[in-house]
Protein backbone atom coordinates (compact mmCIF):
# COMPACT_ATOMS: atom_id res chain seq x y z
CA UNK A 1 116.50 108.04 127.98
CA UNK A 2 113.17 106.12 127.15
CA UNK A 3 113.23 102.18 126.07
CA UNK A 4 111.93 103.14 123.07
CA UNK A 5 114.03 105.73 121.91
CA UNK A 6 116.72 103.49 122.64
CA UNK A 7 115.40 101.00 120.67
CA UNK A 8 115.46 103.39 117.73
CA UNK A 9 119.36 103.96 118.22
CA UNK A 10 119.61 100.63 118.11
CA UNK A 11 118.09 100.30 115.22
CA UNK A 12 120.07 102.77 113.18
CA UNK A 13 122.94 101.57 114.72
CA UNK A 14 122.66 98.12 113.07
CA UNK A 15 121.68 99.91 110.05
CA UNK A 16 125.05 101.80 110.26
CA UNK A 17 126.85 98.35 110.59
CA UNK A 18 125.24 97.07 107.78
CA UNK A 19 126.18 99.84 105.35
CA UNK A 20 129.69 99.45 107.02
CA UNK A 21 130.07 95.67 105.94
CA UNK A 22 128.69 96.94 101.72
CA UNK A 23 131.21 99.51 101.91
CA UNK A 24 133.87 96.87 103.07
CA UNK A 25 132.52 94.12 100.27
CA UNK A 26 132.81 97.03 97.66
CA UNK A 27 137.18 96.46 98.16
CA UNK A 28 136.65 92.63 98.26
CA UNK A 29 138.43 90.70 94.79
CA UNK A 30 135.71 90.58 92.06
CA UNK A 31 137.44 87.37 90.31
CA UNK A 32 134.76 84.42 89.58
CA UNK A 33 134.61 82.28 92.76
CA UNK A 34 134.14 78.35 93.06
CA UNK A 35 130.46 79.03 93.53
CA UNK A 36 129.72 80.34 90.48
CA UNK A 37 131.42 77.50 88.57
CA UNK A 38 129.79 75.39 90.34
CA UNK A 39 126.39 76.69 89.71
CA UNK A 40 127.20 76.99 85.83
CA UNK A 41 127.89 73.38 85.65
CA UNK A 42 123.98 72.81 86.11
CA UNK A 43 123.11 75.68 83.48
CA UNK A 44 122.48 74.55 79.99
CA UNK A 45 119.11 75.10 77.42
CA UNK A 46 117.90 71.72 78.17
CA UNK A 47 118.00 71.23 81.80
CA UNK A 48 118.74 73.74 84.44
CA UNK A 49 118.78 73.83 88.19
CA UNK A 50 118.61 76.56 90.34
CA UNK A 51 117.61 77.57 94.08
CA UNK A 52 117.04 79.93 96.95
CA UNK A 53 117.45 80.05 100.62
CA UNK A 54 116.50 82.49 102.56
CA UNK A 55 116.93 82.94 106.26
CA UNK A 56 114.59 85.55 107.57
CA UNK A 57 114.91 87.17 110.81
CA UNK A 58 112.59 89.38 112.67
CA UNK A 59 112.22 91.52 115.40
CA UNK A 60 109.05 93.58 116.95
CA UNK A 61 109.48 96.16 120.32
CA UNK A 62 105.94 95.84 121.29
CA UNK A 63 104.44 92.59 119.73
CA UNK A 64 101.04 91.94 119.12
CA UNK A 65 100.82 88.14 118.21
CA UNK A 66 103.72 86.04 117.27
CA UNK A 67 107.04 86.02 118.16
CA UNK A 68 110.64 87.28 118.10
CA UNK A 69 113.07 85.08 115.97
CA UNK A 70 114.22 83.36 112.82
CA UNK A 71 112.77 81.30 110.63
CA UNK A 72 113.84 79.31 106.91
CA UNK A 73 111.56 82.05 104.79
CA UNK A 74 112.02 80.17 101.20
CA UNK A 75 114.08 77.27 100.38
CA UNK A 76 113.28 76.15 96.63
CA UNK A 77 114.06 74.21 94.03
CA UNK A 78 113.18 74.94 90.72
CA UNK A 79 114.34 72.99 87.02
CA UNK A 80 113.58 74.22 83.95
CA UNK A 81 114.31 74.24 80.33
CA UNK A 82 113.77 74.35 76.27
CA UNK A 83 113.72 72.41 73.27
CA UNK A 84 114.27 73.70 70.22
CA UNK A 85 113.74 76.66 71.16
CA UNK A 86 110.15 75.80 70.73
CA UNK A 87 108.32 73.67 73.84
CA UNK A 88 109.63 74.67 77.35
CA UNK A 89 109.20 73.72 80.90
CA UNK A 90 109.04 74.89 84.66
CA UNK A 91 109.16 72.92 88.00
CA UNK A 92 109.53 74.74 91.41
CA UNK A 93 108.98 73.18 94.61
CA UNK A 94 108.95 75.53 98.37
CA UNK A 95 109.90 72.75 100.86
CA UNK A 96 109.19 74.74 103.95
CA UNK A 97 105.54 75.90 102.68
CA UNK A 98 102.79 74.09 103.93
CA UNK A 99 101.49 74.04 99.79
CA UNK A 100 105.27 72.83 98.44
CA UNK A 101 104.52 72.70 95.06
CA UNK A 102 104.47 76.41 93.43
CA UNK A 103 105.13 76.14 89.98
CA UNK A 104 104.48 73.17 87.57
CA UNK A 105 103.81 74.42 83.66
CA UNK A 106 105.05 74.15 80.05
CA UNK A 107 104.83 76.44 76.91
CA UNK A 108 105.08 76.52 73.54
CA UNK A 109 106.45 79.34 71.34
CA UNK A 110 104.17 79.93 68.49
CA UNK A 111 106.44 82.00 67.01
CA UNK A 112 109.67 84.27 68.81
CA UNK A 113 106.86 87.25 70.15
CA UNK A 114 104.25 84.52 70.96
CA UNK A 115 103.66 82.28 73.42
CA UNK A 116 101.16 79.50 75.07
CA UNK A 117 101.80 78.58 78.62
CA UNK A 118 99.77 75.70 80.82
CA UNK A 119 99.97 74.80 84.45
CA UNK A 120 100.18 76.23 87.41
CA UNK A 121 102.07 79.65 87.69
CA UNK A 122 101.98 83.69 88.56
CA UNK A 123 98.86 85.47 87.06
CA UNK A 124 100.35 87.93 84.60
CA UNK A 125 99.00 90.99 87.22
CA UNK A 126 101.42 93.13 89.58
CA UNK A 127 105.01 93.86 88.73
CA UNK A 128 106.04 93.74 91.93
CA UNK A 129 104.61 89.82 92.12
CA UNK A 130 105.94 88.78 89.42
CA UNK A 131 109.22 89.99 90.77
CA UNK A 132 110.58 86.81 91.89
CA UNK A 133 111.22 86.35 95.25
CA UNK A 134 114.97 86.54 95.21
CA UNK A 135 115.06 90.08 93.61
CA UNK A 136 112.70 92.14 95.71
CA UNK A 137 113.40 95.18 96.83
CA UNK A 138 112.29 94.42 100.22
CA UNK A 139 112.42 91.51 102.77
CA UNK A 140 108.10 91.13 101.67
CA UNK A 141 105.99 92.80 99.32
CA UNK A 142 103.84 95.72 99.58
CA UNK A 143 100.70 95.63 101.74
CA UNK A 144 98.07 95.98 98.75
CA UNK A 145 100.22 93.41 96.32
CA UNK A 146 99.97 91.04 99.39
CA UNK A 147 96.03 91.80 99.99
CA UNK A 148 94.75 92.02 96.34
CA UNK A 149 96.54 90.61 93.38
CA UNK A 150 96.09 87.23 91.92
CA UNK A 151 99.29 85.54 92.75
CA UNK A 152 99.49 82.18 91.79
CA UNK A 153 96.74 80.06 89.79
CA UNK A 154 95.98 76.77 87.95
CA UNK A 155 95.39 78.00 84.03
CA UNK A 156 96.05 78.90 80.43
CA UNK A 157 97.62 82.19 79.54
CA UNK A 158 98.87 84.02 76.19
CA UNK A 159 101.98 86.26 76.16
CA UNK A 160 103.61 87.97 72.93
CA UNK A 161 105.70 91.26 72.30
CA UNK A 162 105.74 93.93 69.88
CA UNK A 163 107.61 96.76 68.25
CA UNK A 164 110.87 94.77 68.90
CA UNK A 165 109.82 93.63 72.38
CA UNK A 166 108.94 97.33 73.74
CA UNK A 167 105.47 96.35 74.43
CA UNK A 168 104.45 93.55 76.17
CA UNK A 169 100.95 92.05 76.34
CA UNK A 170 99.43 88.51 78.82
CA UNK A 171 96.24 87.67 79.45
CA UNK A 172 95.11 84.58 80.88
CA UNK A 173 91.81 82.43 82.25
CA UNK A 174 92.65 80.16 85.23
CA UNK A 175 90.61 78.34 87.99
CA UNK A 176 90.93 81.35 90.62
CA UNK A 177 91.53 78.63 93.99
CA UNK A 178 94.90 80.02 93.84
CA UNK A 179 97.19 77.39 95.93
CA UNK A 180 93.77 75.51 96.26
CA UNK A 181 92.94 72.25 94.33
CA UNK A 182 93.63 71.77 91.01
CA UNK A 183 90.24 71.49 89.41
CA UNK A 184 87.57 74.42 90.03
CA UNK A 185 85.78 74.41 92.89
CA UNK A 186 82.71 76.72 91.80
CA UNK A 187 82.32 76.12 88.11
CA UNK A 188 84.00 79.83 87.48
CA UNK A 189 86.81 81.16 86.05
CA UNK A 190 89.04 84.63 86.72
CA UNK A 191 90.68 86.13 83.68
CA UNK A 192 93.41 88.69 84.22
CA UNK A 193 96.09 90.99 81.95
CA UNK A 194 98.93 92.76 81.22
CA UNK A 195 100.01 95.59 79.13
CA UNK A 196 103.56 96.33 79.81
CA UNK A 197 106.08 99.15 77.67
CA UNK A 198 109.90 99.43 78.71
CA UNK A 199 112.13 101.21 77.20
CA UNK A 200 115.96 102.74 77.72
CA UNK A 201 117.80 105.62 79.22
CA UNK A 202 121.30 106.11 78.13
CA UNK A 203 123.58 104.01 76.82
CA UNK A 204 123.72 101.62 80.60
CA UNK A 205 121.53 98.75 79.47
CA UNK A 206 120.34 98.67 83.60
CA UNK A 207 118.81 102.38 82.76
CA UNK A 208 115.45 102.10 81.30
CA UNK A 209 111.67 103.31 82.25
CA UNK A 210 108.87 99.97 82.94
CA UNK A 211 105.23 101.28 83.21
CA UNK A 212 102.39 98.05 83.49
CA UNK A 213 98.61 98.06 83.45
CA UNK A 214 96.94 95.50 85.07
CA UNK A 215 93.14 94.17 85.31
CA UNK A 216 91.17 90.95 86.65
CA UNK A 217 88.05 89.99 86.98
CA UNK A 218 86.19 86.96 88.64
CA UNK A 219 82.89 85.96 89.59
CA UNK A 220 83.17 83.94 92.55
CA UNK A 221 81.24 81.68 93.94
CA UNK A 222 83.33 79.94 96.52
CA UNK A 223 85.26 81.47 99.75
CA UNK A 224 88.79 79.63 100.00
CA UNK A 225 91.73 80.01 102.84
CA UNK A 226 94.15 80.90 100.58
CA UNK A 227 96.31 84.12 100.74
CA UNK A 228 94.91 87.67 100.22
CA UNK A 229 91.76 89.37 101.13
CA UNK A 230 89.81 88.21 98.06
CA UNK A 231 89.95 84.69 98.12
CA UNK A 232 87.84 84.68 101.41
CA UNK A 233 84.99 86.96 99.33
CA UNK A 234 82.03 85.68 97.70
CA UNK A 235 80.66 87.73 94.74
CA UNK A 236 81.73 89.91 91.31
CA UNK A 237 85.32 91.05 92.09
CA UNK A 238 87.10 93.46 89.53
CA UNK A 239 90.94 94.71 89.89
CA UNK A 240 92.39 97.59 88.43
CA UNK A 241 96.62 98.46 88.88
CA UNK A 242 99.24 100.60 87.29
CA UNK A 243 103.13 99.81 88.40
CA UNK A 244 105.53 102.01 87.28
CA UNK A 245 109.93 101.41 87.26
CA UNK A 246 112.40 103.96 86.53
CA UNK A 247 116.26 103.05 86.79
CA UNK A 248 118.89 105.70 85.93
CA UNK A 249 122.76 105.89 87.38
CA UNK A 250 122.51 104.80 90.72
CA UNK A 251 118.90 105.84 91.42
CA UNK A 252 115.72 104.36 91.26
CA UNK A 253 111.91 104.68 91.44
CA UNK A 254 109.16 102.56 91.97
CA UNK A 255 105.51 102.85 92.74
CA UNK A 256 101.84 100.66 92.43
CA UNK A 257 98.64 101.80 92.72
CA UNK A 258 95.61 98.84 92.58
CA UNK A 259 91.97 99.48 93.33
CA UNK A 260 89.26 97.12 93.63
CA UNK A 261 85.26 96.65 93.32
CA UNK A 262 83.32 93.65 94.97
CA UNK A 263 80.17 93.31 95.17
CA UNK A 264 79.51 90.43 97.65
CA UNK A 265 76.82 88.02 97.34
CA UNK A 266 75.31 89.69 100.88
CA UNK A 267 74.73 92.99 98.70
CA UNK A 268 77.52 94.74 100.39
CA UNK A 269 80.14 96.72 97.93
CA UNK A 270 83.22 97.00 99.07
CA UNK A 271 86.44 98.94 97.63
CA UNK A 272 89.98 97.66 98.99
CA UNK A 273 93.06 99.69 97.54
CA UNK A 274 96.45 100.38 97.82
CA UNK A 275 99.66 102.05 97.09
CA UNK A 276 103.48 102.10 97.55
CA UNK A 277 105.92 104.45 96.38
CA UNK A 278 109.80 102.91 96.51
CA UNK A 279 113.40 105.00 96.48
CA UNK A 280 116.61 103.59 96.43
CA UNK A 281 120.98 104.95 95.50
CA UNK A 282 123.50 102.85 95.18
CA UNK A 283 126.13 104.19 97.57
CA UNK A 284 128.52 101.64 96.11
CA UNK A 285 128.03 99.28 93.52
CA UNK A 286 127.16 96.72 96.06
CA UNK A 287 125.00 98.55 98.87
CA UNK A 288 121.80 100.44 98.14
CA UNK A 289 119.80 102.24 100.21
CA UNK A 290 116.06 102.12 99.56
CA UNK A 291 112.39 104.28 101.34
CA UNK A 292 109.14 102.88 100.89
CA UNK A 293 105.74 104.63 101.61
CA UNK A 294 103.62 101.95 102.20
CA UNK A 295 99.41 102.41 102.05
CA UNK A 296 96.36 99.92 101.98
CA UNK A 297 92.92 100.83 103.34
CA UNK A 298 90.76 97.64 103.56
CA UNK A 299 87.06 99.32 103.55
CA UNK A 300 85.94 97.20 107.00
CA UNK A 301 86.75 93.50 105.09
CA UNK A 302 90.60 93.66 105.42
CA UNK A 303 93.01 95.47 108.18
CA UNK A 304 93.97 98.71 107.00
CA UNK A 305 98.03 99.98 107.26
CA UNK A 306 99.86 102.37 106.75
CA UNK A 307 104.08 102.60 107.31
CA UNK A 308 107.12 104.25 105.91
CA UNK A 309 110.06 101.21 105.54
CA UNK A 310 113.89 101.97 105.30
CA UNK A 311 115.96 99.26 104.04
CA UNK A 312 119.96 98.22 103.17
CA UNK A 313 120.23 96.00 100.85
CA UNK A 314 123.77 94.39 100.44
CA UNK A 315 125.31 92.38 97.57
CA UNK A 316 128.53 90.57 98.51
CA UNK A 317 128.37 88.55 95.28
CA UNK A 318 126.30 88.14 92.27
CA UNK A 319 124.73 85.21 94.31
CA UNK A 320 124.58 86.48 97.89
CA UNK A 321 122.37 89.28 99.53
CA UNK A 322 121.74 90.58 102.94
CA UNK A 323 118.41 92.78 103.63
CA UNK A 324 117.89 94.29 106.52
CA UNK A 325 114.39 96.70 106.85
CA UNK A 326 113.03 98.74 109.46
CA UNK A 327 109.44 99.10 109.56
CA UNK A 328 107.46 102.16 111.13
CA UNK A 329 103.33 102.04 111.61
CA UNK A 330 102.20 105.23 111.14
CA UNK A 331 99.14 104.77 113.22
CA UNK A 332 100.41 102.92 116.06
CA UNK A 333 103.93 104.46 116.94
CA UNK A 334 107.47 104.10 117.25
CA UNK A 335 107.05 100.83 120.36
CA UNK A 336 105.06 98.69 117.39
CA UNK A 337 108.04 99.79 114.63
CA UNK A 338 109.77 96.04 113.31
CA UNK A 339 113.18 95.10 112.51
CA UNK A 340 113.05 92.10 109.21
CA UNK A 341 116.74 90.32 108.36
CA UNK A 342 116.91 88.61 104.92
CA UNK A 343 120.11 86.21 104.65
CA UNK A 344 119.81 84.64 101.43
CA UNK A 345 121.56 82.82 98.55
CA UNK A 346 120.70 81.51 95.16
CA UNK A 347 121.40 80.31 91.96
């Protein structure tokens, strides 16, 4: 038999043993633990604390650049709270990133549908970003999510609701250095938003259908290091994304489309885009099974990739996870295909 092929069987092998070990946690004793006393003891509307590590683990046959091991993928700390239901707060600090600080704002709630928030935070663009990073349905995000939205930014954004919170609306004007310093660095500004609708299927409150529009816009004037393919563009850069969600029973569906147009200060246009298209059952209550179809084409300024990803996602508590994900290129074969092992907790 070749290495590689059995380097596949190995792989579904340890898939197999991870959908052994949900089954098994599926008869484990429900009853609240220790743990999650413990963690409601720094709950309350004032002042809460909460936290994630993750240990991530991964695995390539044939590797490029980089190598085979583990590493500490997130350990935060975040506090947050309200007053009077009125002025609230957010502090979140990643001590193994090499920029520690990743959320530091405050809002005020104009009225219950309508809010101001300050400071540094996620640009209301991508459902799948502003997914938080415990909650994922993967061990990382999509390839075009990773390349092309906003992520985080230094700003001011609006957010209200309507028709009994069914429809959800952001918009916001921030520096656009991303993790870069806090004042502008080229005397321009990128404005993104939101337009989100949910509503239910069936009488499960976890049943319901999300769709999400999504634009931004910038004129930039200033090339930065930070992540995704735009920040290292100069010029007019405009984004354009759907996201769709549907949950019902033990199914679910997920897919993102984004497309972008920059026209770089050389006089080059360029038109980045990208897709992913997400299926997951809950075998058990605990274990789910998920298939991604994962597409970006960076138009000769960003690598290009495309990959189907299988993944196991296992819940032994309401605090606890294990993710494991096999990832196969498309283009380059089954020798490049990547093993990823999430071991987190939080709180």
């Amino acid at each position: 038999m070749k290495t590689g092929a059995k380097k596949i069987i190995g792989s579904i092998l340890l898939f197999g043993l991870l959908f052994f070990i949900g089954v098994s946690v599926q008869a484990q004793d429900q009853s609240p633990s220790d743990f999650e006393q413990f963690r409601d003891q720094f709950k309350n509307e004032y002042f809460s604390v909460a936290g994630l590590l993750q240990t991530i683990g991964g695995y390539q046959f044939e590797r490029v650049i980089g190598e085979n091991g583990f590493s500490v993928g997130n350990a935060r700390l975040q506090i947050y709270g309200e007053f009077d239901d009125k002025f609230g707060y957010q502090l979140q600090t990643n001590f193994v990133s090499s920029t520690p600080l990743l959320d530091a704002n405050m809002y005020y709630n104009l009225t219950p549908s309508f809010s101001v928030k300050a400071g540094l935070f996620k640009a209301p663009f991508s459902y799948e970003y502003l997914t938080g990073a415990a909650a994922t349905d993967f061990v990382n995000r999509s390839s075009v999510v990773n390349q092309l939205a906003p992520k985080r930014q230094v700003g001011l954004q609006f957010e209200g609701k309507l028709a009994d919170g069914k429809f959800k609306y952001s918009g916001g004007m921030f520096n656009g250095n991303g993790f870069g310093p806090n004042q502008n660095d080229d005397d321009r500004f990128l404005y993104t938003a939101r337009l989100e609708t949910k509503s239910g299927l069936g009488s499960n409150s976890e049943d319901g259908f999300m769709m999400g529009l999504n634009a931004s816009y910038e004129q930039s004037e200033s090339a930065t290091t930070g992540a995704g393919l735009l920040s290292q563009v100069e010029g007019e850069q405009l984004l354009l994304g759907a996201d769709t969600r549907i949950s019902y029973n033990k199914m679910m569906l997920a897919g993102e489309f984004i497309y972008s147009t920059i026209n770089a200060d050389s006089g080059a246009e360029y038109n980045p885009f990208g897709y992913y298209l997400t299926g997951g059952y809950f075998v058990t209550p605990k274990t789910q099974l998920l298939a991604r179809w994962d597409y970006f084409d960076g138009d000769f300024i960003g690598a290009s990739s495309e990959s189907i990803i299988g993944g196991i996602n296992i819940f032994p508590s309401d605090f606890s996870e294990v993710q494991l994900n096999y990832i196969y290129p498309l283009e380059d074969g089954a020798e490049f295909s990547q093993i990823l092992l999430n071991l987190q907790i939080n709180f």
